[in-house]
C-alpha atoms as a PDB file:
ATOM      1  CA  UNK A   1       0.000   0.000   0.000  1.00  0.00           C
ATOM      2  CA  UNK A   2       2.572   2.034   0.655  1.00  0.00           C
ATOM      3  CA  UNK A   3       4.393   1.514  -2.526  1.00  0.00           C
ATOM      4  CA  UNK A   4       1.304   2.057  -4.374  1.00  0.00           C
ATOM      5  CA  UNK A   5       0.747   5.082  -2.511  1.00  0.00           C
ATOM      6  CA  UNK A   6       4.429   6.469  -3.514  1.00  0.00           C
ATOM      7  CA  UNK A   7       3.877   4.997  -7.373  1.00  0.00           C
ATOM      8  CA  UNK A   8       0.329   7.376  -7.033  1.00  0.00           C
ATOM      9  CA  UNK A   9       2.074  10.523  -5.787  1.00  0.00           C
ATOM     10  CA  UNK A  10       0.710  12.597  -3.047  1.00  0.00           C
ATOM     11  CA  UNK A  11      -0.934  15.358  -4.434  1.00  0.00           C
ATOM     12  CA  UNK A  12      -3.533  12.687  -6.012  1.00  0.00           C
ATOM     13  CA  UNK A  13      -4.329  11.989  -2.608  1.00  0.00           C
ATOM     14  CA  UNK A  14      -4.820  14.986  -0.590  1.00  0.00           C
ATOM     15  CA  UNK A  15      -6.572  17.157  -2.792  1.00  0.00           C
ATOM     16  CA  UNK A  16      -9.807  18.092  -2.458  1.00  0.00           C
ATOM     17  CA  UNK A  17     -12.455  16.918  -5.197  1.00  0.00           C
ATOM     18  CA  UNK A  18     -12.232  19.758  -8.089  1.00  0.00           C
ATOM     19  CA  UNK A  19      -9.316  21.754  -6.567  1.00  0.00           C
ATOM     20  CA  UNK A  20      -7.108  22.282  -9.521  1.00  0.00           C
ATOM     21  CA  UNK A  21      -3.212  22.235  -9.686  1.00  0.00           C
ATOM     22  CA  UNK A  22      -1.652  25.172 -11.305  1.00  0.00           C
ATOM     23  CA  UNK A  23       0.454  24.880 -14.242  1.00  0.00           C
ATOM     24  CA  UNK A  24       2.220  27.684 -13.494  1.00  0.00           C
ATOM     25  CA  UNK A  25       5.877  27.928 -13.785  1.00  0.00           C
ATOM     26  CA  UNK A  26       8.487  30.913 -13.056  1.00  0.00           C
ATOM     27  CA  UNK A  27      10.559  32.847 -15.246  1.00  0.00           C
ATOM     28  CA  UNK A  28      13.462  33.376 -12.557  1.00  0.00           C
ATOM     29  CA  UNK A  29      15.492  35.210 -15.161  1.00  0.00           C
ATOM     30  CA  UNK A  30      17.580  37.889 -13.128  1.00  0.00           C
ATOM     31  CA  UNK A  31      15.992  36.697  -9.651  1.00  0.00           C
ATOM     32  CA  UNK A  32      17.971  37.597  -6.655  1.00  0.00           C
ATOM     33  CA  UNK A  33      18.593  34.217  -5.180  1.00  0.00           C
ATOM     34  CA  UNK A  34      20.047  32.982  -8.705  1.00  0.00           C
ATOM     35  CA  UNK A  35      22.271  35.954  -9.494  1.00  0.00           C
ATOM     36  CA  UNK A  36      23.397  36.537  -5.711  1.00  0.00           C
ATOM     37  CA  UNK A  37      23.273  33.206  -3.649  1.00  0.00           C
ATOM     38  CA  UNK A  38      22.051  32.880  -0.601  1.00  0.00           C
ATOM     39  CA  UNK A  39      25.242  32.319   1.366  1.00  0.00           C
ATOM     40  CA  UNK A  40      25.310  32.954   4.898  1.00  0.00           C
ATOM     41  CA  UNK A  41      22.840  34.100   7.211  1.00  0.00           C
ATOM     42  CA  UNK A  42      22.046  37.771   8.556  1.00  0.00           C
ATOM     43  CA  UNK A  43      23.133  39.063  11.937  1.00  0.00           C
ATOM     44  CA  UNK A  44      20.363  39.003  14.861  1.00  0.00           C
ATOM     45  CA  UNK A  45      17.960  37.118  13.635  1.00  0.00           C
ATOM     46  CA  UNK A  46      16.232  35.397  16.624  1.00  0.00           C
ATOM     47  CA  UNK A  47      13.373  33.768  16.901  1.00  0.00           C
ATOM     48  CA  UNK A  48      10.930  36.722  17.352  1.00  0.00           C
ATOM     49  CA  UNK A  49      12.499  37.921  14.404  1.00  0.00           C
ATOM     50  CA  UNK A  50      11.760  34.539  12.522  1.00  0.00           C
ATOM     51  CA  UNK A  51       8.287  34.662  13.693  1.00  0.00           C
ATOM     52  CA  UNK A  52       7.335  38.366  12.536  1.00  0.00           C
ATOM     53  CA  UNK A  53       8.700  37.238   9.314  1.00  0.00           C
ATOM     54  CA  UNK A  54       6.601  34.134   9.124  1.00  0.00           C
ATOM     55  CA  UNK A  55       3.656  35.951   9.693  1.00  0.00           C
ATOM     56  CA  UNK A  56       4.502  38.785   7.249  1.00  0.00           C
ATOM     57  CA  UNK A  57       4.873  36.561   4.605  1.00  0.00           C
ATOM     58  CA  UNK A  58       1.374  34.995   5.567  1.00  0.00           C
ATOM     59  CA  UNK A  59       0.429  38.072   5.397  1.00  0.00           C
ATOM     60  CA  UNK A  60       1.649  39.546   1.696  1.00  0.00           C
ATOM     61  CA  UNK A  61       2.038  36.067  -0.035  1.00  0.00           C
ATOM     62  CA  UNK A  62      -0.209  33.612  -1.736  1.00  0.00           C
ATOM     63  CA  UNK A  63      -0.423  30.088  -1.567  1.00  0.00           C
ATOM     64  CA  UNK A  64      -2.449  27.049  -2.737  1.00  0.00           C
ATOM     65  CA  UNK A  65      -5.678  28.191  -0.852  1.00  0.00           C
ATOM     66  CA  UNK A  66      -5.780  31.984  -1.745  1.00  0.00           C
ATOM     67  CA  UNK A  67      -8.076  33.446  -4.382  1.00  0.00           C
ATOM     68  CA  UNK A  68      -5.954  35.217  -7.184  1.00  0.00           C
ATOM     69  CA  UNK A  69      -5.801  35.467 -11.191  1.00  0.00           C
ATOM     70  CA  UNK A  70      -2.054  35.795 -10.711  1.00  0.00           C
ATOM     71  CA  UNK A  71      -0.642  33.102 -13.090  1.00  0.00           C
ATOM     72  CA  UNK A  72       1.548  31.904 -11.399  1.00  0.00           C
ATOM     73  CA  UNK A  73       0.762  31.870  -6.823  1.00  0.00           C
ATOM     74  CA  UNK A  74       1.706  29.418  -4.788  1.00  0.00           C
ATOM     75  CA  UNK A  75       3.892  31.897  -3.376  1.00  0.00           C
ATOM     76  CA  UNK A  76       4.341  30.827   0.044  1.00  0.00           C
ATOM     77  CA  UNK A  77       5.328  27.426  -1.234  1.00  0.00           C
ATOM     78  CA  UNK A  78       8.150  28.679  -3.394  1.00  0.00           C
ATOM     79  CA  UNK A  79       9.409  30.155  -0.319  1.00  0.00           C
ATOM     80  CA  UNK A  80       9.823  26.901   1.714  1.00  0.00           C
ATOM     81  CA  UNK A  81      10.647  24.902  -1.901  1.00  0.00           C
ATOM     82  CA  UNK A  82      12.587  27.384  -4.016  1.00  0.00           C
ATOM     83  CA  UNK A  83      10.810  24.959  -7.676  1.00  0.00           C
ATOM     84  CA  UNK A  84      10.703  26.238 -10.745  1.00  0.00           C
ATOM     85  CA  UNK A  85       6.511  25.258 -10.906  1.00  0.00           C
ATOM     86  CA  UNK A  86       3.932  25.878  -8.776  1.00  0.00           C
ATOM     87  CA  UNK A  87       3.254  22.253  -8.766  1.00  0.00           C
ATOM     88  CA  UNK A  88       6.818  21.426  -7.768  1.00  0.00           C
ATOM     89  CA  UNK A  89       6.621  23.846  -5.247  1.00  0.00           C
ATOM     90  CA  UNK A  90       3.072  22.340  -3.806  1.00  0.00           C
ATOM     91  CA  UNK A  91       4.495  18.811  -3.837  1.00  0.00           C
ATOM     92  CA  UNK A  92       7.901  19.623  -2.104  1.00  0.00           C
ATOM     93  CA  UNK A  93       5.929  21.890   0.717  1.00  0.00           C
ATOM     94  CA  UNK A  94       3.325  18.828   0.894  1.00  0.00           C
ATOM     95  CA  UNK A  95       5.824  16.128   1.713  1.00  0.00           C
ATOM     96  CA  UNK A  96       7.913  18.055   4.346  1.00  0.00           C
ATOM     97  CA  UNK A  97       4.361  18.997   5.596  1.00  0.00           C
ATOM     98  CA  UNK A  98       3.565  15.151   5.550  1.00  0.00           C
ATOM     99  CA  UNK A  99       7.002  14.597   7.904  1.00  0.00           C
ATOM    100  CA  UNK A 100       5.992  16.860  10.114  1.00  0.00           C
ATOM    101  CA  UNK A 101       2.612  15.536  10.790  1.00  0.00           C
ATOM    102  CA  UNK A 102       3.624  12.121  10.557  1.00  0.00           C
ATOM    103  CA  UNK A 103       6.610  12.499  13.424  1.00  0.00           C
ATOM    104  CA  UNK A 104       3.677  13.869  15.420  1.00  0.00           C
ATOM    105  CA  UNK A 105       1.225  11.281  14.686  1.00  0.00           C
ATOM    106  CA  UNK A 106       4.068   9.048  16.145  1.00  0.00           C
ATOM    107  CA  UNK A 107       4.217  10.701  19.028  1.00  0.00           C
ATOM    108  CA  UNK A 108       0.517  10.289  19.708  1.00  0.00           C
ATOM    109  CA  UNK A 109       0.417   6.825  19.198  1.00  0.00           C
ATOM    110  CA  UNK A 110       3.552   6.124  21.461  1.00  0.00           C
ATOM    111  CA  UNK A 111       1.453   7.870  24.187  1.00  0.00           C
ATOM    112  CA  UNK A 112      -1.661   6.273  23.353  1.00  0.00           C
ATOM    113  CA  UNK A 113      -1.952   2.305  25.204  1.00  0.00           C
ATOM    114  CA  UNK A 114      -4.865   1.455  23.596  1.00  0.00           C
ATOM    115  CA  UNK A 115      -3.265   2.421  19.595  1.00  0.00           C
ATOM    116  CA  UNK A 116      -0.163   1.074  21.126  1.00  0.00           C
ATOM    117  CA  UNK A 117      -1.984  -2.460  21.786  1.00  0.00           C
ATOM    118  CA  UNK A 118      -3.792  -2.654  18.451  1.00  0.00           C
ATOM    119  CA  UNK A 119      -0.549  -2.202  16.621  1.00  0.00           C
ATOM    120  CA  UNK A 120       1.440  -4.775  18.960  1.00  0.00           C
ATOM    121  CA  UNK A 121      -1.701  -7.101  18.225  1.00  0.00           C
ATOM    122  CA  UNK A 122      -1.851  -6.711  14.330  1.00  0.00           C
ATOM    123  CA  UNK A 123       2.101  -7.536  14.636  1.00  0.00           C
ATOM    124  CA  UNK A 124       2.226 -10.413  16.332  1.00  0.00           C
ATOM    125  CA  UNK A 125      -0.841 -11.879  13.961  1.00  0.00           C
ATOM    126  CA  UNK A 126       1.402 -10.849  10.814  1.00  0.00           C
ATOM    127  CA  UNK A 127       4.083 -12.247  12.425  1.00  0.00           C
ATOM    128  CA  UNK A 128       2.664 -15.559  13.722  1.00  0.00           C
ATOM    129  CA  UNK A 129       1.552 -16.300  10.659  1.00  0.00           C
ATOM    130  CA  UNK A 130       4.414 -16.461   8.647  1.00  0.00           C
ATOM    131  CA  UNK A 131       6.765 -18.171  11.449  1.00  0.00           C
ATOM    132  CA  UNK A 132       8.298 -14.934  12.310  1.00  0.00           C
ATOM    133  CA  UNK A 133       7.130 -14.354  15.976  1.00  0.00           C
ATOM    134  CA  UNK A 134      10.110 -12.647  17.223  1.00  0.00           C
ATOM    135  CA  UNK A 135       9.625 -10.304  15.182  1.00  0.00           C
ATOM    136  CA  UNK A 136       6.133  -9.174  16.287  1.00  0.00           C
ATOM    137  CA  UNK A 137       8.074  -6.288  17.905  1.00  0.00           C
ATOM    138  CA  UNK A 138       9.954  -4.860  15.021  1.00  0.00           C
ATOM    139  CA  UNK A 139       6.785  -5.182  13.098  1.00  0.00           C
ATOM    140  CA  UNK A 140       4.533  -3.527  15.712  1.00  0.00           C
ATOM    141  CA  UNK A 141       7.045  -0.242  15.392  1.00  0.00           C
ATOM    142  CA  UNK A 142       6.524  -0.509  11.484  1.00  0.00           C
ATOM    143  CA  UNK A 143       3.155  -0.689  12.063  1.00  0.00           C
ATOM    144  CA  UNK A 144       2.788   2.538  14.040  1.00  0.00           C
ATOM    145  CA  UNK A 145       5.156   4.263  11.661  1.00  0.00           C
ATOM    146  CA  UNK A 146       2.506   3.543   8.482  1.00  0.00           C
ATOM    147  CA  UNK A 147      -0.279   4.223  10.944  1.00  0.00           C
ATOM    148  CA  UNK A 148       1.307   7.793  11.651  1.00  0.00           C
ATOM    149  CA  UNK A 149       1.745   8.544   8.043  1.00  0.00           C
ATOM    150  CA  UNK A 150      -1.793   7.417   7.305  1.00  0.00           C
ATOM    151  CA  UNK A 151      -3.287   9.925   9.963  1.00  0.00           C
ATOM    152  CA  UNK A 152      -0.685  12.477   8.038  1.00  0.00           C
ATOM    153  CA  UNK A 153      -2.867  11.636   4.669  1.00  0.00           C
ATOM    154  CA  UNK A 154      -5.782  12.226   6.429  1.00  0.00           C
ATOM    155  CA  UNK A 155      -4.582  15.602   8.103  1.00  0.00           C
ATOM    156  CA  UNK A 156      -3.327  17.177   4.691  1.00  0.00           C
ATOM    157  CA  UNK A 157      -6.296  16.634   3.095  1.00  0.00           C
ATOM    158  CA  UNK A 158      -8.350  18.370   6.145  1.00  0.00           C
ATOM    159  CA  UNK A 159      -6.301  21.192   5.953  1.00  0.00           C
ATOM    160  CA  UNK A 160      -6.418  21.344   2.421  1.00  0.00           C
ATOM    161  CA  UNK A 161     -10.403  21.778   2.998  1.00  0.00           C
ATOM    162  CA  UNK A 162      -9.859  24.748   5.304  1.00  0.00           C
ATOM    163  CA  UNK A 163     -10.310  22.543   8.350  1.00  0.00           C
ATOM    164  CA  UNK A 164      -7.580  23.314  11.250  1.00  0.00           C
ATOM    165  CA  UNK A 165      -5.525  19.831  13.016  1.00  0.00           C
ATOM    166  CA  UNK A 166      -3.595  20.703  16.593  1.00  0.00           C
ATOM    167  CA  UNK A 167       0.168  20.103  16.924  1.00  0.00           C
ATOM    168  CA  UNK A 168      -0.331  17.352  19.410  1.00  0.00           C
ATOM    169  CA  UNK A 169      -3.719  15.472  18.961  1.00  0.00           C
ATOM    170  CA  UNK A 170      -5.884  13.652  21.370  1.00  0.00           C
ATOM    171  CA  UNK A 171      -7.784  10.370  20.952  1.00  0.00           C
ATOM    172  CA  UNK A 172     -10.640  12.735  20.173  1.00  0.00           C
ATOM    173  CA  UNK A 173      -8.529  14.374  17.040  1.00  0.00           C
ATOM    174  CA  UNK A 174      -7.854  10.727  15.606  1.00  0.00           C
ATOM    175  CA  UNK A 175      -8.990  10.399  11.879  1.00  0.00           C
ATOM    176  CA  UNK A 176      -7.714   6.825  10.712  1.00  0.00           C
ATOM    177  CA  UNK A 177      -8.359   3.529  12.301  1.00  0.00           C
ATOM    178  CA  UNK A 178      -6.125   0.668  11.648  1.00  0.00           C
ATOM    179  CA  UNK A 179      -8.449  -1.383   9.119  1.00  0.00           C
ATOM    180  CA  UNK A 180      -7.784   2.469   7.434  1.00  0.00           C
ATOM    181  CA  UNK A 181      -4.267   1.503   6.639  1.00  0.00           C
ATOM    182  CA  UNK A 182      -5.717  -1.204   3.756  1.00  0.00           C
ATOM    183  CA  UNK A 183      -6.727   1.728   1.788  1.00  0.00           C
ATOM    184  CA  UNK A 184      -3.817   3.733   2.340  1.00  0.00           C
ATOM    185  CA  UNK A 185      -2.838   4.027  -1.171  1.00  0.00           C
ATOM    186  CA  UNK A 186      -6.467   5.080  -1.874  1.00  0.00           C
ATOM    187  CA  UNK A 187      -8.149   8.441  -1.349  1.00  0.00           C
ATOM    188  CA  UNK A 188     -10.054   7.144   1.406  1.00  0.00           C
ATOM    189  CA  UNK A 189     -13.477   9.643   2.164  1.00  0.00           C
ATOM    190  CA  UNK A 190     -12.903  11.816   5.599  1.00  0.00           C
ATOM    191  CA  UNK A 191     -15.249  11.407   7.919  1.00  0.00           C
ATOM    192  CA  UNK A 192     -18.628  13.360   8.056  1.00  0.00           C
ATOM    193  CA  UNK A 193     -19.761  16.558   9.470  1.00  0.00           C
ATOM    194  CA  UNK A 194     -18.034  19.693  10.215  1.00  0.00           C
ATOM    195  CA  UNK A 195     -14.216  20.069   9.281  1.00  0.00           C
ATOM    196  CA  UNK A 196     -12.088  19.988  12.823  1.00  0.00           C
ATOM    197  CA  UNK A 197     -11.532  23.960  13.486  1.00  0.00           C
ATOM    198  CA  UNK A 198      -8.863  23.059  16.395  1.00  0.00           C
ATOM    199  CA  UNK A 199      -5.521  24.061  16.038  1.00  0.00           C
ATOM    200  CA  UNK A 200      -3.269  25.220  13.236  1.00  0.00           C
ATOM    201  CA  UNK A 201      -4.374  25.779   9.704  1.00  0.00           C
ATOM    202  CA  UNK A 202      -2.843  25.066   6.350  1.00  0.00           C
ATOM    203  CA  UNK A 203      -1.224  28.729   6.585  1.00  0.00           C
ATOM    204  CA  UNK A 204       0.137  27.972  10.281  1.00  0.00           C
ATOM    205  CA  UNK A 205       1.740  24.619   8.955  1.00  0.00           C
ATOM    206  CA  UNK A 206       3.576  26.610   6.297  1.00  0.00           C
ATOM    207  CA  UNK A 207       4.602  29.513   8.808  1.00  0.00           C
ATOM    208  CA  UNK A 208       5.846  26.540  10.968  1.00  0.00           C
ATOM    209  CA  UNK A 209       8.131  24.875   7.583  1.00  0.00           C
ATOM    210  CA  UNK A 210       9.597  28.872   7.527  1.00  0.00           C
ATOM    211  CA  UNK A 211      10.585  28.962  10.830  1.00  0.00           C
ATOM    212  CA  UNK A 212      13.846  26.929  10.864  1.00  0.00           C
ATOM    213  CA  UNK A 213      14.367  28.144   7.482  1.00  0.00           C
ATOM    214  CA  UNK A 214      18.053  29.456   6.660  1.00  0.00           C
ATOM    215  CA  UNK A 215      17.759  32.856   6.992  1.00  0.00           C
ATOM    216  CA  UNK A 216      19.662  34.633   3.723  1.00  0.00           C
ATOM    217  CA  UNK A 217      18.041  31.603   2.078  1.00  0.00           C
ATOM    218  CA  UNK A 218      14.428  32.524   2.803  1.00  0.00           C
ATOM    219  CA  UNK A 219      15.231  36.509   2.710  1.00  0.00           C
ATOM    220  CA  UNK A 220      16.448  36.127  -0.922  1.00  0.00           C
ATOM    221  CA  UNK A 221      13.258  34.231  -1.780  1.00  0.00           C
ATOM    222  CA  UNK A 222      11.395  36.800  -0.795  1.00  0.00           C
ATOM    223  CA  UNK A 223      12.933  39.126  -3.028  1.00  0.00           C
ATOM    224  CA  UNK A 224      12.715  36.667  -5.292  1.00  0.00           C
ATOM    225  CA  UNK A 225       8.598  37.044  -5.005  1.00  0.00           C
ATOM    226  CA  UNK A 226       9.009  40.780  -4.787  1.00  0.00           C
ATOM    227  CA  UNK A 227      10.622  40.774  -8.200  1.00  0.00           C
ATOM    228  CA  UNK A 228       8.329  38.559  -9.474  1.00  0.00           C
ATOM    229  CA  UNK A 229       5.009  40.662  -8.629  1.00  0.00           C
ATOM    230  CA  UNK A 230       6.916  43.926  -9.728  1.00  0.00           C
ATOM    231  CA  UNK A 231       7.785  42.722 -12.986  1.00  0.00           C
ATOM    232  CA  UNK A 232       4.029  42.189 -13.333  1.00  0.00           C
ATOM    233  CA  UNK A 233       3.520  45.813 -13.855  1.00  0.00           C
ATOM    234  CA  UNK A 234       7.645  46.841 -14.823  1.00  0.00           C
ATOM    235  CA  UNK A 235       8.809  44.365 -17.305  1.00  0.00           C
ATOM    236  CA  UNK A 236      11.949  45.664 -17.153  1.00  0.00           C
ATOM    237  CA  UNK A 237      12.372  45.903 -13.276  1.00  0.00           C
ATOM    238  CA  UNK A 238      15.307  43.884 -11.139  1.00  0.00           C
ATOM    239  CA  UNK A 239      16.196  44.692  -7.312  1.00  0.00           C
ATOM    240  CA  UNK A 240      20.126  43.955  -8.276  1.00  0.00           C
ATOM    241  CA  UNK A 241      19.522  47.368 -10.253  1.00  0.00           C
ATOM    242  CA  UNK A 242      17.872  48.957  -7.344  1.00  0.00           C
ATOM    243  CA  UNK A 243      19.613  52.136  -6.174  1.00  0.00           C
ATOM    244  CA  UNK A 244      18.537  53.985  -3.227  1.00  0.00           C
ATOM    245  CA  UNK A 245      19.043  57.420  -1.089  1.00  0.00           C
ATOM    246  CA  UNK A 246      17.549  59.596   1.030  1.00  0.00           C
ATOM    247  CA  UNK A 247      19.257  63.021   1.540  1.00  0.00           C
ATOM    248  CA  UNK A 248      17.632  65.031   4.449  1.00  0.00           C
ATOM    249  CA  UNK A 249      18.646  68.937   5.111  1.00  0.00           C
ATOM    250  CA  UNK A 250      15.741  70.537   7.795  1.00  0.00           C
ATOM    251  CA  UNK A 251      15.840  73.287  10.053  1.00  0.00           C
ATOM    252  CA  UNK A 252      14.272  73.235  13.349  1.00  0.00           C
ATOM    253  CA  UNK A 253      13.200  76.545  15.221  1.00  0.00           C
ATOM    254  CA  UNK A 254      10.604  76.443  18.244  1.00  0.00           C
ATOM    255  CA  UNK A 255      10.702  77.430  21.719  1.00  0.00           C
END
C-alpha cells in the first residue's frame, strides 16, 4: 500500500475533489537568489524575528488556498521549496508537511496504550503467521510508523479543505483507524460533518516549515517574489539594479 501510494504521488491523494493544480511555472530570469546566492545568514535574527517574518509573509504572499488570477501563486510554497513550478513547489511543501505531521502522529500513538496495543496485536498476527514471531516487535514499530503517516494523509487533506488539526492530537482528534491503513494508497473519504476547526491551519503549517528556514536563504526568496510581482507591472524591473538614497537637510526653530 505504501508503494502504491508512492507509485500514485501525493498530491492525487490529498486534494480536495475539483481543486485544480496550477500549471504555473516561473521565469526566474535575473531573480535575486540565482544571481546573488544565498550564502550565509544575517546578523540578529532570533526567533521573534523569525516569527514576525513568518507571519509577514502569511500576510503579503499567496499560496495554494488563496483566491488570485495571478498566473503563477503558490507563493508561500516557493518560499519553503525554491521549484521552478507551482506544482513542484506544492508537492515539495506537501511532503515536508507530511514529515511533520507524521513524526507527530508518532508521538501520539507512542502515548496512546490502547493504539499502542492494536498495533502490537496486528504484529504479532502478521508475524505468527508467517513463522516470524520474534519479530512481532519490530513489526509492531513498522506498524505505528505507516499508521502515523496514514493519519498524516488524512490531516493534509483536512487542511487542504480549510479545516484546522492541533500540533499534538488527542484520541478525540484521531482520523484513521487501523483497518484504514488497507486503503492507504487510496483516497479514502474523511469522515462526516463539520471540518475539525482546532488548532493550526494550512497557513500555520507553512509559517511553521519557515521557521527553521536558513535565513539569507528565505530573505532572498522573498525578493525573489518581490521581483516577481513587480515585474508584473515593470517588465523591465530587477532589485540587483535597485539604487537607493535619502538626503535630508531641515531646520528646526521652536521654543
Amino acid at each position: 500500500q505504501v508503494t502504491a501510494m508512492a507509485e500514485s504521488g501525493l498530491l492525487r491523494l490529498i486534494m480536495p475533489e475539483g481543486k485544480d493544480i496550477s500549471g504555473g511555472r516561473w521565469n526566474q530570469a535575473g531573480w535575486p537568489s540565482y544571481t546573488v546566492g544565498t550564502n550565509g545568514s544575517p546578523d540578529g535574527d532570533d526567533l521573534i524575528k523569525r516569527a514576525l517574518t513568518g507571519q509577514y509573509c502569511d500576510m503579503v504572499y499567496t499560496d495554494v488556498l488563496s483566491e488570485t488570477d495571478k498566473d503563477t501563486f503558490y507563493e508561500m510554497e516557493y518560499l519553503i521549496s525554491g521549484k521552478e513550478s507551482d506544482r513542484e513547489n506544492l508537492s515539495q511543501t506537501a511532503s515536508e508537511m507530511l514529515a511533520v505531521r507524521t513524526g507527530l502522529n508518532l508521538i501520539h500513538i507512542l502515548s496512546d496504550p490502547q493504539k499502542r496495543e492494536e498495533a502490537r496485536g496486528l504484529a504479532a498476527l502478521i508475524a505468527g503467521s508467517v513463522g516470524l514471531a520474534p519479530l512481532a516487535s519490530v513489526l509492531a514499530v513498522f506498524i505505528m510508523g505507516v499508521w502515523s503517516l496514514g493519519e498524516g494523509i488524512m490531516d493534509l487533506r483536512i487542511l487542504l479543505q480549510g479545516g484546522k488539526i492541533p500540533i499534538l492530537k488527542s484520541s478525540e482528534d484521531w482520523q484513521l483507524d487501523l483497518d484504514g491503513l488497507l486503503r492507504l494508497g487510496e483516497k479514502a473519504d474523511l469522515p462526516g460533518g463539520d471540518l475539525p476547526q482546532k488548532g493550526f491551519s494550512y497557513q500555520g503549517y507553512l509559517k511553521l516549515l519557515l521557521l527553521p528556514m536558513d535565513s539569507s536563504q528565505k530573505y532572498y526568496r522573498m525578493m525573489d517574489m518581490i521581483q516577481a510581482n513587480l515585474v508584473r507591472k515593470q517588465s523591465d524591473f530587477l532589485i540587483q539594479n535597485m539604487v537607493y538614497q535619502v538626503d535630508i537637510k531641515s531646520e528646526v526653530c521652536g521654543k
